[in-house]
Structures are given as structure tokens and as C-alpha cells.
Protein backbone atom coordinates (compact mmCIF):
# COMPACT_ATOMS: atom_id res chain seq x y z
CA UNK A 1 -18.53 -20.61 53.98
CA UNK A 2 -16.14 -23.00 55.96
CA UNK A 3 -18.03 -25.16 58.33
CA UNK A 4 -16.97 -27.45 61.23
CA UNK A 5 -19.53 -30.63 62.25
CA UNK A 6 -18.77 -32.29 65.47
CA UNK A 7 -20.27 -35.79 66.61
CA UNK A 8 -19.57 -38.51 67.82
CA UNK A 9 -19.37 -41.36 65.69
CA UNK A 10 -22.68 -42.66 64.66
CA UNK A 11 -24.94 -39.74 64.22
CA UNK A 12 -25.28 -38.75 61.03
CA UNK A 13 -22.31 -36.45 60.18
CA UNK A 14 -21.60 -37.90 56.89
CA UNK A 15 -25.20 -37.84 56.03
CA UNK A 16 -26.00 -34.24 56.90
CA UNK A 17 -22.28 -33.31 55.63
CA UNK A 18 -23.76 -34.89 51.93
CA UNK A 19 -27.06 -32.81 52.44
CA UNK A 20 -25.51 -29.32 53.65
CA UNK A 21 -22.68 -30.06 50.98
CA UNK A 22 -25.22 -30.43 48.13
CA UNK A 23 -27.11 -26.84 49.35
CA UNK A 24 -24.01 -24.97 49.45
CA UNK A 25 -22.07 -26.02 46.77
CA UNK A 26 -18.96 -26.63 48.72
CA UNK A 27 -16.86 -29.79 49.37
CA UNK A 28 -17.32 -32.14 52.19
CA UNK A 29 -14.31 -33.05 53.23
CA UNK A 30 -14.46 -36.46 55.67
CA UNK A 31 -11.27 -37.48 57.42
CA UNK A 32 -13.31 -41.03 57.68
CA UNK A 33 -13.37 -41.13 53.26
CA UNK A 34 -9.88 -40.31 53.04
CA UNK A 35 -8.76 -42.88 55.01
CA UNK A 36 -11.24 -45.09 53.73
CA UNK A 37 -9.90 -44.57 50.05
CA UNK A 38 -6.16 -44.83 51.18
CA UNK A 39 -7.10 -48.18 53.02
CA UNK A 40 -9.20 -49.47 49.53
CA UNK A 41 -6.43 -48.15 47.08
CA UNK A 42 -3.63 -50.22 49.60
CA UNK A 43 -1.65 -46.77 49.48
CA UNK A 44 1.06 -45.93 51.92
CA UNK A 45 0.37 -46.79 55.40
CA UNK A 46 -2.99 -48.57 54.39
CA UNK A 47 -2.15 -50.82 56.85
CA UNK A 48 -1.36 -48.88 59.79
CA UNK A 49 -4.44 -47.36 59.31
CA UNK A 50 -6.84 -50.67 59.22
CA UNK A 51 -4.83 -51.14 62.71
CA UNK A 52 -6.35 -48.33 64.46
CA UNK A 53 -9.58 -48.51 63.13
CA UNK A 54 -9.90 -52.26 63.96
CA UNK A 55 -9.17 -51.74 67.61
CA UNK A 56 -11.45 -48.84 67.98
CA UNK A 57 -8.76 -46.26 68.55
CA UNK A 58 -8.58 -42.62 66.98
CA UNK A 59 -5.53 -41.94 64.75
CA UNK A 60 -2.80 -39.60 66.04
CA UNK A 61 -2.95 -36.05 65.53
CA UNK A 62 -0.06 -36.25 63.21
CA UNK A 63 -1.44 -38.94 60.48
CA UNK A 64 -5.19 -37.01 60.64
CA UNK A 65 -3.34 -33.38 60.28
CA UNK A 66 -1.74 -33.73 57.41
CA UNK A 67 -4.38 -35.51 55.24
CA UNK A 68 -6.86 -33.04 55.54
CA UNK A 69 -4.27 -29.89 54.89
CA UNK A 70 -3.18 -31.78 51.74
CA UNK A 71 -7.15 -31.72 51.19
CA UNK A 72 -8.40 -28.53 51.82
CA UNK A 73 -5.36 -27.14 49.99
CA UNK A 74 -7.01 -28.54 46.71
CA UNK A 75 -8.89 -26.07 44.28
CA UNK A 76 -12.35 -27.03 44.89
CA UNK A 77 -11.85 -26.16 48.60
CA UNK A 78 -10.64 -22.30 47.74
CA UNK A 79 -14.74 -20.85 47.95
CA UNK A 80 -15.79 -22.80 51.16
CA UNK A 81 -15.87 -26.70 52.56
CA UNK A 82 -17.32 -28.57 55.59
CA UNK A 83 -15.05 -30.31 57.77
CA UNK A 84 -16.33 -33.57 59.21
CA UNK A 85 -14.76 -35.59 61.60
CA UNK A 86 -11.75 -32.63 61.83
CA UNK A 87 -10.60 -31.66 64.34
CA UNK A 88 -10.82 -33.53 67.36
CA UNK A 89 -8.41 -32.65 69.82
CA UNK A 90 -7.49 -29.31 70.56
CA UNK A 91 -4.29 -29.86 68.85
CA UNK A 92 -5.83 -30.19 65.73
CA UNK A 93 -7.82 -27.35 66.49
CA UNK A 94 -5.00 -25.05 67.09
CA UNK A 95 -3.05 -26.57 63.45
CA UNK A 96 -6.39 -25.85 61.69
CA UNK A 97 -5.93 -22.21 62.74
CA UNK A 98 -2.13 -21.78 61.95
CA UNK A 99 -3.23 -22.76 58.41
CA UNK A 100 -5.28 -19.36 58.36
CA UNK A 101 -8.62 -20.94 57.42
CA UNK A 102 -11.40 -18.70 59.20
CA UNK A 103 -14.37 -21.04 60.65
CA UNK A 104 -17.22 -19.60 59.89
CA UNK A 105 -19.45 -22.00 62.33
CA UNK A 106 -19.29 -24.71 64.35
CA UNK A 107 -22.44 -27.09 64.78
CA UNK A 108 -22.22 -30.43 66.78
CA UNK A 109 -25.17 -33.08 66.56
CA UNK A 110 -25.70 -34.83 69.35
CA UNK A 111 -27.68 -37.75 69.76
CA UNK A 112 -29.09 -40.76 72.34
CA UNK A 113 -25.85 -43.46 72.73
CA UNK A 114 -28.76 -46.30 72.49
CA UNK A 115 -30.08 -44.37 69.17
CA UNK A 116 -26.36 -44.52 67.72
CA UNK A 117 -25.92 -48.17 68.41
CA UNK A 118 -29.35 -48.86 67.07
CA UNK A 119 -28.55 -47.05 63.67
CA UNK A 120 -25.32 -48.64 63.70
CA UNK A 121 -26.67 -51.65 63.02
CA UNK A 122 -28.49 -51.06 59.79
CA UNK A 123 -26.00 -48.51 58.71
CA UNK A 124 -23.85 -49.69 55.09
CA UNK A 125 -22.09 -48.14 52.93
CA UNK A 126 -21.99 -48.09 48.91
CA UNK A 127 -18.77 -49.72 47.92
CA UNK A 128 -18.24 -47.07 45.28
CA UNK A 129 -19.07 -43.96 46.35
CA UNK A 130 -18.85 -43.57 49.67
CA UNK A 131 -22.66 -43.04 49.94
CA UNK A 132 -24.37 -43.49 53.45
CA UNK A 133 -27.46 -45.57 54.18
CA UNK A 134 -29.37 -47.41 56.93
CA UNK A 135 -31.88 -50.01 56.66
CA UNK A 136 -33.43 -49.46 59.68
CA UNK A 137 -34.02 -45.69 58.85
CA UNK A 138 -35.94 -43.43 56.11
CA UNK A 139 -32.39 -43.80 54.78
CA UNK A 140 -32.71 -46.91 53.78
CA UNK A 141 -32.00 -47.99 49.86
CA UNK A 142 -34.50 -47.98 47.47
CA UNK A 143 -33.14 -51.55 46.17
CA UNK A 144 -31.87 -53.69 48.99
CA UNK A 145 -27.78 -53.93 49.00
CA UNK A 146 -27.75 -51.42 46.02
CA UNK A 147 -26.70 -47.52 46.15
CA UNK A 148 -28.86 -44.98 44.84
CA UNK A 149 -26.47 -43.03 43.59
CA UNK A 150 -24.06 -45.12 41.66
CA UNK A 151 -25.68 -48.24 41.74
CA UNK A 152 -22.70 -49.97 43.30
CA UNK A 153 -23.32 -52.91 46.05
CA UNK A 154 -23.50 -51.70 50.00
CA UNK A 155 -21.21 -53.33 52.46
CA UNK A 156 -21.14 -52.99 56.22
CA UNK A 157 -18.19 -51.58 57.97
CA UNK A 158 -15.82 -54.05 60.10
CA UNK A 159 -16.04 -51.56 62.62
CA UNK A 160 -19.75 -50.93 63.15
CA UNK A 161 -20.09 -53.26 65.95
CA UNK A 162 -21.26 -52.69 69.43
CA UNK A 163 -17.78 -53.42 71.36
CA UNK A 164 -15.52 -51.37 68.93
CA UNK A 165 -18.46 -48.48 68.88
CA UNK A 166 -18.27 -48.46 72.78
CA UNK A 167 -14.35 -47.51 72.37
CA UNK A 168 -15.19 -44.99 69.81
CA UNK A 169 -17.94 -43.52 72.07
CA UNK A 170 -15.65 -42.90 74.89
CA UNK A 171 -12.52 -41.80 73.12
CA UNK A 172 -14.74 -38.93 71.28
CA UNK A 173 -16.49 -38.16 74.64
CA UNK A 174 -13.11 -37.74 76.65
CA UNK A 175 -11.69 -35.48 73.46
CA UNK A 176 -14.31 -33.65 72.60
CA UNK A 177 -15.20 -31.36 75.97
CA UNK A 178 -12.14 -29.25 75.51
CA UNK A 179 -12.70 -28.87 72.08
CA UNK A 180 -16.72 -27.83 72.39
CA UNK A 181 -15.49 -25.21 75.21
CA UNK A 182 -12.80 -23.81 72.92
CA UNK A 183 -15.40 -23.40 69.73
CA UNK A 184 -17.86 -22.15 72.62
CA UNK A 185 -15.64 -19.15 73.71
CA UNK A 186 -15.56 -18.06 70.44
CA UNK A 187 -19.03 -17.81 70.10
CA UNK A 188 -18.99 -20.48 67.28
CA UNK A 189 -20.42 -23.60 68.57
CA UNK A 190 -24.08 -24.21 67.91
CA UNK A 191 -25.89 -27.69 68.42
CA UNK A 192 -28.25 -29.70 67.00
CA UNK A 193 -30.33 -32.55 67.88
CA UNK A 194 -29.66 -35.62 66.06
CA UNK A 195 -32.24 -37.64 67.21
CA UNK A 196 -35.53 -37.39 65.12
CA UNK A 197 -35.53 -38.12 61.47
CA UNK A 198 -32.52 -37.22 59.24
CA UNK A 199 -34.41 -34.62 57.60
CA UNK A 200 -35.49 -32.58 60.36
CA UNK A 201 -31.99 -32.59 61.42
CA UNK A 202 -30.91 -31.27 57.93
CA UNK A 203 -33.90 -28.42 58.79
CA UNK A 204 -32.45 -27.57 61.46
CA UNK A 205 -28.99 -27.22 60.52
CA UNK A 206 -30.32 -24.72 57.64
CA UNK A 207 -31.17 -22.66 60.57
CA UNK A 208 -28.37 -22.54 62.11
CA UNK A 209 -26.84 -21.48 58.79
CA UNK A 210 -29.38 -18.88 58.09
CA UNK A 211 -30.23 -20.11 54.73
């Protein structure tokens, strides 16, 4: 099954990517890790990347295309994979289709701008794995500043503050309308509230899915 999530930044994609991803079996592939692990490694164009995401600003349709066709080209992505974060401009909608990968479904979360900036500001991240949390959430860690998973130490992002989250906001909001019509005329866009707890979201994606 290849899956699409939509969202804007902030509610719970890469949380409910991990879940679904876990269920199915598939890979979750998150244009937000990739760069995060070029930026960490200090590969090419680590820099240039830091530079958008410091001011806020999404990355051009160029840079974001061809990291994720390098990714989903990869073997474990051959059965199925969830796309999160890709696309997000009809551009990269229309390049995801001239690479022949058939979209099975299309589910957006959307949630309450004051509930995004409120989980933004418990949200961290495990320095290792890439593992989500929030401390002011049921997602919080079991040992403060500690992953579950890998037992690495959290950080906080540089960019999960309220002014650069207010340019994020409206930069997905003024992409993403022609992108939700396009998915809707298709009959492949389904939505989800994002609002309540992370597991009744997670419920309510396995709906969607039919499993």
C-alpha cells in the first residue's frame, strides 16, 4: 500500500506515520528525517538546508524532489511506503506521478492552529533516532530528556518556535488548497481530525485504511 499524509506542520504526521508504519510493515519515508540526517551528517548542501529551515521557508521543489525519488527507489520501498511531508505543491504532485508510483490513499490531519502551537512547545526529538515526543502530551517520555526507543537524549528543534511556526503555518496553508483539490478529484483524499489524543487519531486513520 503507498500512502500520502498531508498536514501542516505540527500535527502529528511523524507520529501517526511511526504508528501506521509499524501496522503495515512498510517504510515511512519523511522528507523532514532526510534532511534532518543530511544537516547532522554535514553532507552536501547541509548548509543550504539549515538556511531555509531557520527562516521558516519550505525548500524548493527541486532539492525536496529528488531526495525522496532517490528514497523510495530503495528496496525496502518496492512492497509499499507512506509519504510524509511529500508532496506539497502540485509540482511535486505531478513528479510523484511521472515516477509511476500509484497512491493508494490520501489522508490529511488537520488540527486547531492554537493546539499546534501548544504541542509545539513540549514537542523534542531523540537525538538518535529520530523518535517523536511531547511533554505536554500522553506522548511524553517515560524518563525525562531520554528516548524510549534507543535511549538516546531528546533535544528541541531550533525551529519549533512560535514566530518561525507562524511562517510555516501560512506557507503550508497557501500550498496546500490546490494540492487537497487535486487528491480530492481523484477521489483519494480522506481527512482526519488531529485534535483529540494521538491514539484516537491512529484509530481513526485504521479506518480510513480499512484495516
Amino acid at each position: 500500500m503507498n500512502l500520502i499524509f498531508l498536514g501542516a506542520p505540527g500535527v502529528g504526521k511523524g507520529t501517526q506515520s511511526r504508528f501506521v508504519s509499524e501496522r503495515l510493515k512498510i517504510p515511512a519515508v519523511s522528507t523532514g528525517d532526510i534532511i534532518r540526517n543530511i544537516i547532522k551528517s554535514g553532507g552536501i548542501g547541509a548548509e543550504n538546508l539549515l538556511n531555509y529551515i531557520n527562516k521558516g521557508s519550505l525548500l524548493p521543489d527541486e532539492i525536496v524532489i529528488k531526495m525522496v525519488e532517490d528514497r523510495v527507489n530503495l528496496q525496502d520501498c518496492k512492497k509499499g511506503f507512506l509519504l510524509d511531508g511529500f508532496p506539497r505543491t502540485i509540482v511535486q504532485a505531478k513528479k510523484l506521478e511521472e515516477m509511476k508510483l500509484n497512491i493508494d490513499k490520501v489522508i490529511e490531519i488537520k488540527s486547531d492552529e492554537n493546539i499546534i502551537y501548544n504541542r509545539m512547545m513540549g514537542r523534542c526529538i531523540c537525538s538518535g533516532c529520530g523518535a517523536v515526543f511531547n511533554n505536554l502530551s500522553e506522548m511524553r517520555p517515560k524518563i525525562d530528556g531520554i528516548c524510549d526507543i534507543c535511549r538516546s537524549d531528546l533535544i528541541r528543534r531550533t525551529d519549533d518556535t512560535k514566530e518561525i511556526m507562524s511562517e510555516r503555518l501560512k506557507a503550508y496553508d497557501e500550498q496546500v488548497t490546490p494540492l487537497r483539490e487535486h487528491y480530492m478529484s481523484v477521489g483519494k483524499l480522506f481527512s482526519v481530525n488531529g485534535d483529540g489524543p494521538f491514539n484516537e487519531t491512529f484509530k481513526n486513520i485504521l479506518k480510513i485504511l480499512e484495516i
